[in-house]
N, C-alpha and C. Protein backbone atom coordinates (compact mmCIF):
# COMPACT_ATOMS: atom_id res chain seq x y z
N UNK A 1 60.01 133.31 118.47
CA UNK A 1 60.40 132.65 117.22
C UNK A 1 60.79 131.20 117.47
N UNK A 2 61.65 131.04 118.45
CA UNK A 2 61.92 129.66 118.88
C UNK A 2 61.14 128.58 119.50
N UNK A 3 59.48 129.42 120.26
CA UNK A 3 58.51 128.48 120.63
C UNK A 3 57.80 128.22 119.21
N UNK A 4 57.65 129.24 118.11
CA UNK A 4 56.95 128.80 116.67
C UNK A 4 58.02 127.80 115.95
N UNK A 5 59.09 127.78 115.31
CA UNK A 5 59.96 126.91 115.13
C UNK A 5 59.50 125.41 115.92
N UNK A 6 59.93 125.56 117.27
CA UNK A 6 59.33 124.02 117.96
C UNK A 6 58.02 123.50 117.32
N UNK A 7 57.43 124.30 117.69
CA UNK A 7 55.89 124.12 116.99
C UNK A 7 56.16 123.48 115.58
N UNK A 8 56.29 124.44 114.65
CA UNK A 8 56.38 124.05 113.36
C UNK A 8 56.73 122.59 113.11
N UNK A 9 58.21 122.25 113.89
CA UNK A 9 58.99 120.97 113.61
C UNK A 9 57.46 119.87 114.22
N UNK A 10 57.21 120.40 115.52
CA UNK A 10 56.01 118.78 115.95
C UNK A 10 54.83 118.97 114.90
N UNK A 11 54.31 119.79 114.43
CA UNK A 11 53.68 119.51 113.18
C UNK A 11 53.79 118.35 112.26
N UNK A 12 55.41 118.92 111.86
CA UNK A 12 55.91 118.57 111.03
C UNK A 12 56.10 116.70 111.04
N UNK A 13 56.14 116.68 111.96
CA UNK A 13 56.70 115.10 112.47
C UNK A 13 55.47 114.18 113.03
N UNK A 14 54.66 115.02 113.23
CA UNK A 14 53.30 114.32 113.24
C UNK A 14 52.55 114.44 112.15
N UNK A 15 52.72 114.94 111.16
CA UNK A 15 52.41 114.94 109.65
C UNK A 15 52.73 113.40 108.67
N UNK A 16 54.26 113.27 109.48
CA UNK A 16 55.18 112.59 108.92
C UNK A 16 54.59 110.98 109.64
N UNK A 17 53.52 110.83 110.83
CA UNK A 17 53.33 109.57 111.03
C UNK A 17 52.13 109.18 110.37
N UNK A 18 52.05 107.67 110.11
CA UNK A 18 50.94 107.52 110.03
C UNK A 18 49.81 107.19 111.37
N UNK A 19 48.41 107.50 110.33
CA UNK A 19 47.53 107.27 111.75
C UNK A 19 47.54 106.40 112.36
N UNK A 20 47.62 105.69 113.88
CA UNK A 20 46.90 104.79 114.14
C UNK A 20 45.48 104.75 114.73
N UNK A 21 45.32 103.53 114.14
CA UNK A 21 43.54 102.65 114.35
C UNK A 21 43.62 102.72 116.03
N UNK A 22 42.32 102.67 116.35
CA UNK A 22 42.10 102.60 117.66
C UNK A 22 41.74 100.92 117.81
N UNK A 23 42.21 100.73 118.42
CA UNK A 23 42.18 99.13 119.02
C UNK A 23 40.88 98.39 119.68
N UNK A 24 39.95 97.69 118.76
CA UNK A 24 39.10 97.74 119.14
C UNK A 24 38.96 95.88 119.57
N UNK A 25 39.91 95.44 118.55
CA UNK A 25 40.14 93.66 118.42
C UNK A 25 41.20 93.30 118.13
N UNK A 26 41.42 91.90 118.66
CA UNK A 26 42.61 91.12 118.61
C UNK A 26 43.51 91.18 117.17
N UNK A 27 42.46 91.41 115.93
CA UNK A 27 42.28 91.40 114.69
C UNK A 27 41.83 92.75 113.99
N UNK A 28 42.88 93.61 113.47
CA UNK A 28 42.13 94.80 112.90
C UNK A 28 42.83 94.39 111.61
N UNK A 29 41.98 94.67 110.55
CA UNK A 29 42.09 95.13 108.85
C UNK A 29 41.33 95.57 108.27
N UNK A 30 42.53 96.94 108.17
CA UNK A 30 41.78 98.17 107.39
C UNK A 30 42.55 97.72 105.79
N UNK A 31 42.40 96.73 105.23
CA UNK A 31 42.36 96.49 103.75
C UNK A 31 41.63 95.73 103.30
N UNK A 32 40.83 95.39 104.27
CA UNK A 32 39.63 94.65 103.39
C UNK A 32 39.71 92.99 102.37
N UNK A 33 41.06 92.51 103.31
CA UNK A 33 41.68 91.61 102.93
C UNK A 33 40.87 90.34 103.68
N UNK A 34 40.56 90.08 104.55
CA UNK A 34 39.89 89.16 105.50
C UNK A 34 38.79 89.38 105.48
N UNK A 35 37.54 88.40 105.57
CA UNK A 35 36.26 87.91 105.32
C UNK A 35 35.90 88.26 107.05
N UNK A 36 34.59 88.52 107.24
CA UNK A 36 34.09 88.42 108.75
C UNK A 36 34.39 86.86 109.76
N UNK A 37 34.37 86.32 108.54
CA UNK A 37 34.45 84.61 108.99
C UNK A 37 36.05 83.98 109.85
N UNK A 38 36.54 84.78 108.65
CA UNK A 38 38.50 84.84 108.94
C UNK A 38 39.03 85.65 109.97
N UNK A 39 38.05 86.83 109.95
CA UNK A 39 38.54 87.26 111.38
C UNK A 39 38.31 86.99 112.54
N UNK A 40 36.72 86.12 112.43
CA UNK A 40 36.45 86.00 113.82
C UNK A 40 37.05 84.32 113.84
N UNK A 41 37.60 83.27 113.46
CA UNK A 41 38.39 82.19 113.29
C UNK A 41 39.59 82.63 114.40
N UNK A 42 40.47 83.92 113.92
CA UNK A 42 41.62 84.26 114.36
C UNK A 42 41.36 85.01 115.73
N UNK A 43 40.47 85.97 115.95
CA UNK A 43 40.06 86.35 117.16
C UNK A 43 40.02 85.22 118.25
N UNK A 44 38.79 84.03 117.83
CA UNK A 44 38.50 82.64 119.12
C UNK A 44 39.68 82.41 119.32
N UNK A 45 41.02 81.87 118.06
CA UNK A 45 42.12 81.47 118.59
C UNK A 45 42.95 82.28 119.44
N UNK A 46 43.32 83.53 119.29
CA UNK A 46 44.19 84.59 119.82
C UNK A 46 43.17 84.55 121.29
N UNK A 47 42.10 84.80 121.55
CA UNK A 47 41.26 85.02 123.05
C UNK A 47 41.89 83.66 123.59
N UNK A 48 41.95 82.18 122.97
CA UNK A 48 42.23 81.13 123.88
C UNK A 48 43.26 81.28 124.13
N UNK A 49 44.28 81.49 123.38
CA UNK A 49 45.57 81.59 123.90
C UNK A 49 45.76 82.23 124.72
N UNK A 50 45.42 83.47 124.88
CA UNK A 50 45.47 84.59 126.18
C UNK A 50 45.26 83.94 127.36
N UNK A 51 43.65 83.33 127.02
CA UNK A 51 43.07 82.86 128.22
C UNK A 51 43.72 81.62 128.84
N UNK A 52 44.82 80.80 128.20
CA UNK A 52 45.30 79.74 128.50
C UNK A 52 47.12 80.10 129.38
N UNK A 53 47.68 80.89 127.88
CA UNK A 53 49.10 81.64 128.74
C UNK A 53 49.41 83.31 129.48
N UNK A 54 48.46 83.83 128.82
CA UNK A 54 48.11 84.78 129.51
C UNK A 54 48.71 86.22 128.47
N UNK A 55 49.49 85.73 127.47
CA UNK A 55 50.61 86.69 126.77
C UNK A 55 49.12 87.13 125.68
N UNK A 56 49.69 88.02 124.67
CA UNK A 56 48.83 88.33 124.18
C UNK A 56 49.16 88.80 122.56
N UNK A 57 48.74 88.40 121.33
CA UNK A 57 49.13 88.61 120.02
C UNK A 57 48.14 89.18 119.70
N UNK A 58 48.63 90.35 118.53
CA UNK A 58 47.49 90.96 117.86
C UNK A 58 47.68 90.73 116.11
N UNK A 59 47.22 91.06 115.58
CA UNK A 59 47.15 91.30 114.24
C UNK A 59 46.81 92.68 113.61
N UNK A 60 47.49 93.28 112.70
CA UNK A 60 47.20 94.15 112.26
C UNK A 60 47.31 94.60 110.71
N UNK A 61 46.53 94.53 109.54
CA UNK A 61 46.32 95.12 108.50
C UNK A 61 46.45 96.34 107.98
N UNK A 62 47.51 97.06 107.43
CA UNK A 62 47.17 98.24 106.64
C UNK A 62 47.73 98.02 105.67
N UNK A 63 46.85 99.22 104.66
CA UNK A 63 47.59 99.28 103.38
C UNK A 63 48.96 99.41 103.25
N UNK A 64 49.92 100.72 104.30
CA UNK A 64 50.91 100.91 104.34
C UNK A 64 51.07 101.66 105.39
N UNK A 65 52.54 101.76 105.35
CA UNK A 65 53.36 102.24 106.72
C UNK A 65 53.63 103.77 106.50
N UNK A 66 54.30 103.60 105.20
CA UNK A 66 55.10 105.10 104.94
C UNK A 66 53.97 106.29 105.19
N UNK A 67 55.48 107.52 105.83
CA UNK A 67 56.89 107.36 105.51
C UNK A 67 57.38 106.94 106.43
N UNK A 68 56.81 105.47 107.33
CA UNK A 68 57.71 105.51 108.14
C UNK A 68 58.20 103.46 107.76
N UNK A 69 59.15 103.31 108.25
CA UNK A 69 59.43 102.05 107.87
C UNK A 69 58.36 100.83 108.82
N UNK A 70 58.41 100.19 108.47
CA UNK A 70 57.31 98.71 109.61
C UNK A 70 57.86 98.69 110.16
N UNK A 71 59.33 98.67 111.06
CA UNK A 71 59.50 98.60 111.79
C UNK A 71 59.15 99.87 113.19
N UNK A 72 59.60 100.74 112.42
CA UNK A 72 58.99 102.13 113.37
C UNK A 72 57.21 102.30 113.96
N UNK A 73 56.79 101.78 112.61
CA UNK A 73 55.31 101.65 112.86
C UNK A 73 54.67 100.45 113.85
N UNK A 74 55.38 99.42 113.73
CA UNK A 74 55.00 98.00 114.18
C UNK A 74 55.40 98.79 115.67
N UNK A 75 56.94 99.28 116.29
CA UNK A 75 57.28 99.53 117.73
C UNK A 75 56.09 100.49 118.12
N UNK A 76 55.70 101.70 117.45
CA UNK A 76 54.64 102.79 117.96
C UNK A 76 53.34 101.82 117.98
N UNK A 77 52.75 101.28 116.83
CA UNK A 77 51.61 100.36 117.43
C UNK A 77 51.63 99.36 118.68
N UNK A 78 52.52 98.95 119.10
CA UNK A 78 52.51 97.80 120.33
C UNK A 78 52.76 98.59 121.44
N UNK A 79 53.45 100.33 121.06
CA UNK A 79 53.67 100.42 122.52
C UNK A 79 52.36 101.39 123.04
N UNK A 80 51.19 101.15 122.11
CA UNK A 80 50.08 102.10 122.54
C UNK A 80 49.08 101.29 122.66
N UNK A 81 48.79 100.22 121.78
CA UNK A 81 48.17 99.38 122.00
C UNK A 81 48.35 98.77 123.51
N UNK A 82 47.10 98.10 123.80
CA UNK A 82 46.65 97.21 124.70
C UNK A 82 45.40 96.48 124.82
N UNK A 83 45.55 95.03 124.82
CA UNK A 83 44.39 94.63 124.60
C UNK A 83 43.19 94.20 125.82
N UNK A 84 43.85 94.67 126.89
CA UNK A 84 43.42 94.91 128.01
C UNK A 84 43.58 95.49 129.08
N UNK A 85 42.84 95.87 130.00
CA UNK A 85 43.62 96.59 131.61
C UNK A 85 44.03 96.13 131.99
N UNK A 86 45.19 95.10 131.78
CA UNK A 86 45.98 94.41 132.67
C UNK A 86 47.17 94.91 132.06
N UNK A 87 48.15 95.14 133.53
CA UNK A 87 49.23 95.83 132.78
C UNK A 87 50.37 94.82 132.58
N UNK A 88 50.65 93.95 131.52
CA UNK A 88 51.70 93.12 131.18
C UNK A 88 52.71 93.28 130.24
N UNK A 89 53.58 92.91 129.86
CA UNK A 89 54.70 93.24 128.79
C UNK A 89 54.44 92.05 127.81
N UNK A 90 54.11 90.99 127.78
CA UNK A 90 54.11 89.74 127.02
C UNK A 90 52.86 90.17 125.93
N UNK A 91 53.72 90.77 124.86
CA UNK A 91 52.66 91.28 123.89
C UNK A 91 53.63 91.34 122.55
N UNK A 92 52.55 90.45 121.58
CA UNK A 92 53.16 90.72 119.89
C UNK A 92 52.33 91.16 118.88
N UNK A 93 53.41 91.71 118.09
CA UNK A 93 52.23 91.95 116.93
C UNK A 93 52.71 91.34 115.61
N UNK A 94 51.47 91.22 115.05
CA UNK A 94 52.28 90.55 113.65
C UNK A 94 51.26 91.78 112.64
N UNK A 95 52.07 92.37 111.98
CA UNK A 95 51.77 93.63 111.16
C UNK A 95 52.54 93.54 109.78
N UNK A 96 51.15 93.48 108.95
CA UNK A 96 50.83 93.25 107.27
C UNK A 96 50.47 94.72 106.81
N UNK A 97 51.89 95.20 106.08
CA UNK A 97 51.29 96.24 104.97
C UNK A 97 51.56 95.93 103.76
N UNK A 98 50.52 95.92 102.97
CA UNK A 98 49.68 94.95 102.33
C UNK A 98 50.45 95.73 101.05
N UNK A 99 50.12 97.26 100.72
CA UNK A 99 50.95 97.71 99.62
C UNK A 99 52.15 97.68 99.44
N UNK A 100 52.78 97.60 100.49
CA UNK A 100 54.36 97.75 100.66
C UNK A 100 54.59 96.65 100.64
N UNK A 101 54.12 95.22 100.45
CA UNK A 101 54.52 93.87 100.93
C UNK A 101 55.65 93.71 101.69
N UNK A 102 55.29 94.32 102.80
CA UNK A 102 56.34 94.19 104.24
C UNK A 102 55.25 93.41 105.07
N UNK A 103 55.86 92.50 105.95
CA UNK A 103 55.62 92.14 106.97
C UNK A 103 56.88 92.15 107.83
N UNK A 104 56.00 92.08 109.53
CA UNK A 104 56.71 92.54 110.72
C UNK A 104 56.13 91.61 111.72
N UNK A 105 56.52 90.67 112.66
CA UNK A 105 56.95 90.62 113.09
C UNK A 105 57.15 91.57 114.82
N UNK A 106 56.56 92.38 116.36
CA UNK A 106 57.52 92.97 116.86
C UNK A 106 56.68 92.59 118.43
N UNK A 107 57.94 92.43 118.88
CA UNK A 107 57.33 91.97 120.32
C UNK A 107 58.10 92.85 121.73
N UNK A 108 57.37 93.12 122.40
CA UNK A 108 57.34 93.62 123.61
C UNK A 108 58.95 92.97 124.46
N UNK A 109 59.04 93.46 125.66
CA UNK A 109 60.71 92.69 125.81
C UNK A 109 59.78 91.60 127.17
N UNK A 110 58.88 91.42 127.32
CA UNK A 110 58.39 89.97 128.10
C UNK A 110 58.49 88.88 127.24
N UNK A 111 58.30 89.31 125.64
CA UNK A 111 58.33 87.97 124.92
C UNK A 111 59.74 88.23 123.91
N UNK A 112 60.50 88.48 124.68
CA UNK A 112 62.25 89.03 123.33
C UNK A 112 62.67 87.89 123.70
N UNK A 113 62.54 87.06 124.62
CA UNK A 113 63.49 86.26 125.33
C UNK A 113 62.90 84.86 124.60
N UNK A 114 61.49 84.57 124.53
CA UNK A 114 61.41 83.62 123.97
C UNK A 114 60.99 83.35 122.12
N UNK A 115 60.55 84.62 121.62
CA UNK A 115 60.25 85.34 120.64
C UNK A 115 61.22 86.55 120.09
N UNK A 116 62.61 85.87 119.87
CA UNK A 116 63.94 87.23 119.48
C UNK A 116 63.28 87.25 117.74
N UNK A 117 64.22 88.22 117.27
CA UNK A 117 64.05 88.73 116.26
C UNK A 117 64.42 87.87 114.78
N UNK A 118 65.24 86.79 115.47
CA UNK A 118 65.50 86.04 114.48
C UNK A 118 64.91 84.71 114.28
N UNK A 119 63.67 84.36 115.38
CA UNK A 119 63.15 83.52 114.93
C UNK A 119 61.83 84.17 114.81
N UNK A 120 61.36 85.52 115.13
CA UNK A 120 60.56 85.78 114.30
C UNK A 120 60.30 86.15 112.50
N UNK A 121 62.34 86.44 112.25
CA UNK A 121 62.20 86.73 111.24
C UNK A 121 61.74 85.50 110.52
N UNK A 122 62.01 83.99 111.20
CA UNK A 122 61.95 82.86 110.68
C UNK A 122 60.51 82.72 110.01
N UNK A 123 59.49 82.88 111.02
CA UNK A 123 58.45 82.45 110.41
C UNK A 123 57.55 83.45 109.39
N UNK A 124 58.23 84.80 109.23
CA UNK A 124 57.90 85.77 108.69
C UNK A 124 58.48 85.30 106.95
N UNK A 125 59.72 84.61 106.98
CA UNK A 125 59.89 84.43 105.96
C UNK A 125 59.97 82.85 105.70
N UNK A 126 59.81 81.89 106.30
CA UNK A 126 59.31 80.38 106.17
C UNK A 126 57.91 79.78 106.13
N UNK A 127 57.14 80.86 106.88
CA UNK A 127 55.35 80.59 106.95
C UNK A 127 54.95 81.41 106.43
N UNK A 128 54.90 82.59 106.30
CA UNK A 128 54.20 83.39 106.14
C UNK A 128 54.00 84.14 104.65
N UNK A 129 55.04 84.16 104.61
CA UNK A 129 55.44 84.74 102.93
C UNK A 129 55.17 83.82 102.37
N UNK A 130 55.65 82.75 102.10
CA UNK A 130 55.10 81.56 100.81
C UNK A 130 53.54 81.47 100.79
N UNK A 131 53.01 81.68 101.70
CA UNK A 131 51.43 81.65 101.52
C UNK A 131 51.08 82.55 100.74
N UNK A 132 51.78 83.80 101.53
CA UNK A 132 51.34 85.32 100.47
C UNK A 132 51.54 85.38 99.56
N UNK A 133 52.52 84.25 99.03
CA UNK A 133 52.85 84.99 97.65
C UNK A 133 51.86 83.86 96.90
N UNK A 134 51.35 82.77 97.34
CA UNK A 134 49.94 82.55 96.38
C UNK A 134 48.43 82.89 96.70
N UNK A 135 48.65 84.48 97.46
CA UNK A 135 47.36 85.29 97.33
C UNK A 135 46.79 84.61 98.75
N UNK A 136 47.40 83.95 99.86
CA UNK A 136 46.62 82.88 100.63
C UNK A 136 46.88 83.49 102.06
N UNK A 137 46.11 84.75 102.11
CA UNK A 137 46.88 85.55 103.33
C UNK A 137 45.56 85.29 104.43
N UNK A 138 44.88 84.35 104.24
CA UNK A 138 44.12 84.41 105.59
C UNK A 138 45.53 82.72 106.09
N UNK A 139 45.55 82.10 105.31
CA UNK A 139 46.19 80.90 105.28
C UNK A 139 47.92 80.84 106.02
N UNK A 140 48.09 82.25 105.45
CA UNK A 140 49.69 82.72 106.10
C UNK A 140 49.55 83.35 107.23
N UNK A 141 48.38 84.42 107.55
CA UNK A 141 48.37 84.76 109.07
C UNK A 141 48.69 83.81 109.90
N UNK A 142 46.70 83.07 110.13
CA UNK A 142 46.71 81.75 110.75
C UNK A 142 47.94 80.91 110.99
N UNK A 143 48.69 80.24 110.05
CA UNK A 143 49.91 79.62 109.97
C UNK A 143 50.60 80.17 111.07
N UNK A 144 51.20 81.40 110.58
CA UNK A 144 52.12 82.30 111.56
C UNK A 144 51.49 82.50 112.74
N UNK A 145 50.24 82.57 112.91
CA UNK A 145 49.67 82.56 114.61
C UNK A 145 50.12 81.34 115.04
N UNK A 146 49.91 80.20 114.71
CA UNK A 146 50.30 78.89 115.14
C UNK A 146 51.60 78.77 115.44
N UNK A 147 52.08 79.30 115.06
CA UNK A 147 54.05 78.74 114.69
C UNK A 147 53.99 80.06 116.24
N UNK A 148 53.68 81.22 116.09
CA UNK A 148 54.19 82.28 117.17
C UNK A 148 53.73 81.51 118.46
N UNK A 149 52.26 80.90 118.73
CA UNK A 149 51.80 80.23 119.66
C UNK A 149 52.39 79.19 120.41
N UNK A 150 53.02 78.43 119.51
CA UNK A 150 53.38 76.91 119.66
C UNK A 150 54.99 77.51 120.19
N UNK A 151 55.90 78.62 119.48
CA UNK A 151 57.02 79.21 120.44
C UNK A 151 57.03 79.47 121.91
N UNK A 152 56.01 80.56 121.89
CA UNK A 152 55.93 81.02 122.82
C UNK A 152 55.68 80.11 124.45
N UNK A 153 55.07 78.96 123.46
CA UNK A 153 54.59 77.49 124.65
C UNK A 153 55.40 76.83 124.61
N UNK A 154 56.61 76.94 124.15
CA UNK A 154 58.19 76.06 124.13
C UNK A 154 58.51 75.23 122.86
N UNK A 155 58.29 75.55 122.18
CA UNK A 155 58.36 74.21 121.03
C UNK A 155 59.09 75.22 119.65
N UNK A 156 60.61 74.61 119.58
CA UNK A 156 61.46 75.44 119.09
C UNK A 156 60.72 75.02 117.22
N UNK A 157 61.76 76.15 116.80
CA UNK A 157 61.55 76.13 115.20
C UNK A 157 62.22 74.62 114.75
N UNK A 158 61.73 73.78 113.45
CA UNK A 158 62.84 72.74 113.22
C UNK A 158 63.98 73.46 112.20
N UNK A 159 64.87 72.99 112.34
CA UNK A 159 66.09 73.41 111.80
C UNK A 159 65.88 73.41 110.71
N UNK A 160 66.62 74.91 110.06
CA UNK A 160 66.30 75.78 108.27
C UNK A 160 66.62 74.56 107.33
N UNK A 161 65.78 74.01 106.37
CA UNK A 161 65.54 73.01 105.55
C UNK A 161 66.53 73.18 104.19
N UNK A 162 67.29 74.46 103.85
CA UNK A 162 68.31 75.04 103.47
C UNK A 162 69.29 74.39 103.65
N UNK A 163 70.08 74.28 105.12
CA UNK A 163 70.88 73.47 105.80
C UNK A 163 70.71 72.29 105.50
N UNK A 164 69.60 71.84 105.93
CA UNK A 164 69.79 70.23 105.79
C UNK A 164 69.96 69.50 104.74
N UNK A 165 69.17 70.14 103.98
CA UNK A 165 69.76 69.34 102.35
C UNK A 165 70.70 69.43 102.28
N UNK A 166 71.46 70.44 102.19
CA UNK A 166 72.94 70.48 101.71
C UNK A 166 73.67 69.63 102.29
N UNK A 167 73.35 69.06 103.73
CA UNK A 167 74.34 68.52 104.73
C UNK A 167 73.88 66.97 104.40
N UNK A 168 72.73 66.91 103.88
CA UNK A 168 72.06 65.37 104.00
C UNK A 168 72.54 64.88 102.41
N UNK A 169 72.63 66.11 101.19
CA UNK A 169 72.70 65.87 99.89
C UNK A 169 74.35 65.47 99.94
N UNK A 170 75.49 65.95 100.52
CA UNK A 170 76.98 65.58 100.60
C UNK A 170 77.41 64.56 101.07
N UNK A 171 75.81 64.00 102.39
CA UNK A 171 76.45 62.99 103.07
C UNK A 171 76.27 61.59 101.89
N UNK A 172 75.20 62.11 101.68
CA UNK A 172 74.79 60.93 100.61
C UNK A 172 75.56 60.73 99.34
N UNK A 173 76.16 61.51 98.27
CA UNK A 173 76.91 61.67 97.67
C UNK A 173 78.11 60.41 98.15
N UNK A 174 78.63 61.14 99.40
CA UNK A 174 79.86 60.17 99.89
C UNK A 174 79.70 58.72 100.00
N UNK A 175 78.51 58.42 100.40
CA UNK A 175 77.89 57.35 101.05
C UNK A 175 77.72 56.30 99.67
N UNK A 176 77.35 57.00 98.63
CA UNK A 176 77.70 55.78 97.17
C UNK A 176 78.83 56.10 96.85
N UNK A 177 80.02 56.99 96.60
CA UNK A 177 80.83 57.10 96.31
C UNK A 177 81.86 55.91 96.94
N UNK A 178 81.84 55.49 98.42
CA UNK A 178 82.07 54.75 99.02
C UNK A 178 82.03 53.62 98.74
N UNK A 179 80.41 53.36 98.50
CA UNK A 179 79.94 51.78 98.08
C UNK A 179 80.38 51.79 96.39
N UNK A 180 80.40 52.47 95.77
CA UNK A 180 80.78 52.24 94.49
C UNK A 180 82.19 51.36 94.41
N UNK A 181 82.85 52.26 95.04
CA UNK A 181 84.55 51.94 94.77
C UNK A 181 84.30 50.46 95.69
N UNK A 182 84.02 49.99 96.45
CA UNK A 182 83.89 48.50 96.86
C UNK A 182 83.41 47.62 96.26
N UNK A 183 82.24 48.05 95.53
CA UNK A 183 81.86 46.90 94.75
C UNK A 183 82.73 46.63 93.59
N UNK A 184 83.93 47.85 92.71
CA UNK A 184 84.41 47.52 91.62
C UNK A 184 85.30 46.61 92.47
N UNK A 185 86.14 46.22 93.75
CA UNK A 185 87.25 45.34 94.02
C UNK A 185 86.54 44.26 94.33
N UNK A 186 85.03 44.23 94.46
CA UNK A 186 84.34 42.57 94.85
C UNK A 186 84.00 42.06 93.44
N UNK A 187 83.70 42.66 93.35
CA UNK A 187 83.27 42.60 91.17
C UNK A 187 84.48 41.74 90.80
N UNK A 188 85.49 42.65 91.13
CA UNK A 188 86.87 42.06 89.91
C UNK A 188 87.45 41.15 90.56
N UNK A 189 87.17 40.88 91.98
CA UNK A 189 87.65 40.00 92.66
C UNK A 189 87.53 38.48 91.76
N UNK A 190 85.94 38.59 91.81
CA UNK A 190 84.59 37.36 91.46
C UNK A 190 85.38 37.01 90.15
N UNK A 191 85.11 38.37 89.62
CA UNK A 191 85.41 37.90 87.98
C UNK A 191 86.80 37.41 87.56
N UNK A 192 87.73 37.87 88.15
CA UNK A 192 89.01 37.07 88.44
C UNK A 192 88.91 35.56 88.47
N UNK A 193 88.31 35.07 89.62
CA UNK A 193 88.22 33.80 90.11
C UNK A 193 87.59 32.63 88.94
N UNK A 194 86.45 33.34 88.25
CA UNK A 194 85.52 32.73 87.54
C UNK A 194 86.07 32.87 86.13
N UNK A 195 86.82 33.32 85.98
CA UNK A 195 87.68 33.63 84.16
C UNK A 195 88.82 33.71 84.29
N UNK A 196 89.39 33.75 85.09
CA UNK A 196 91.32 33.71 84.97
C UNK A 196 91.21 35.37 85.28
N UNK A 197 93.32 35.36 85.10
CA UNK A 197 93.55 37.07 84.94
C UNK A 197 92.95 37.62 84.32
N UNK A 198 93.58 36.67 82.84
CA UNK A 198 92.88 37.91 81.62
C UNK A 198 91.35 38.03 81.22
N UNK A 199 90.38 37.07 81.76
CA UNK A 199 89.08 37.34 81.66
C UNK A 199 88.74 38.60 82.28
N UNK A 200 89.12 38.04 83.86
CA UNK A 200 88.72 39.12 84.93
C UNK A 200 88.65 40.72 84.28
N UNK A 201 89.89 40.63 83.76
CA UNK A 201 90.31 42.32 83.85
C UNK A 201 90.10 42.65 82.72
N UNK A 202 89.44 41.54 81.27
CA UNK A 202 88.39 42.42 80.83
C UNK A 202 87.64 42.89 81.10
């Protein structure tokens, strides 16, 4: 009873995953979202990069994840995937489910160190999403390949544009507030001189 029970439950929990695609390219989409043209664009770039740092990014398309969250799905796809016989850890994926409008973001621990979770969340939600949301998802991959590429080769994120206004919009504020109040004591100075008291300080 207790070897059928076991049984039953791994059924059960392999019921509960979704399939994965067998790995055939740098670039898989099973939604029919990317043109032959767009994928093979992103393939040349992803092969040079390999061939230049040696790390390795994939892409991946599905409709959806559930029931399991992108994140569960994104860790089981990277840790089965491989895009070659070479056995390395410096491996990402950037994984689009397309119904669920989740994107992910998940990298191997060779690239955690230069690729953590919070500047991937960066470009997941600074590059990538604003494209998607005007339908421009060969435009937001690409993007986000670039931005993951250009990390991974040292070249930090520029600082959240959020921040800076606010810090650049207060400084400036102060900065006439400043010059204002000086010019009314050079003003009334002048006008003093050139009309008497009582001109002036009309």
């Amino acid at each position: 009873c207790l070897v059928a029970l076991l049984c039953a439950l791994w059924v059960a929990v392999a019921q509960a995953q979704v399939a994965m695609p067998p790995l055939s390219a740098r670039v898989t989409d099973l939604t029919g979202t990317l043109t032959a043209e767009q994928r093979q664009a992103l393939e040349t770039r992803l092969a040079q990069f390999e061939a230049r740092k040696g790390a390795q990014i994939a892409v991946l398309l599905v409709p959806s994840t559930l029931p399991e969250t992108i994140e569960q799905y994104a860790r089981r796809v990277l840790d089965q995937w491989k895009l070659s016989c070479k056995d390395i850890d410096d491996r990402a994926l950037l994984l689009i489910a397309l119904k669920d409008r989740k994107l992910r973001i998940e990298t191997q621990y060779g690239l955690e160190g230069v690729l953590p979770d919070a500047i991937a969340k960066r470009i997941v939600d600074e590059i990538v999403t604003p494209r998607f949301r005007q339908q421009d998802f060969y435009g937001g991959i690409a993007a986000g390949i670039e931005r993951m590429i250009a990390v991974v080769e040292g070249e930090p994120l520029p600082p959240p544009k959020t921040a800076t206004r606010r810090d650049g919009g207060s400084s400036n504020l102060e900065s006439l507030l400043m010059v204002g109040f000086a010019l009314v004591f050079v003003v009334a100075g002048i006008l003093r001189a050139m009309f008497g008291r009582v001109g002036g300080a009309a």
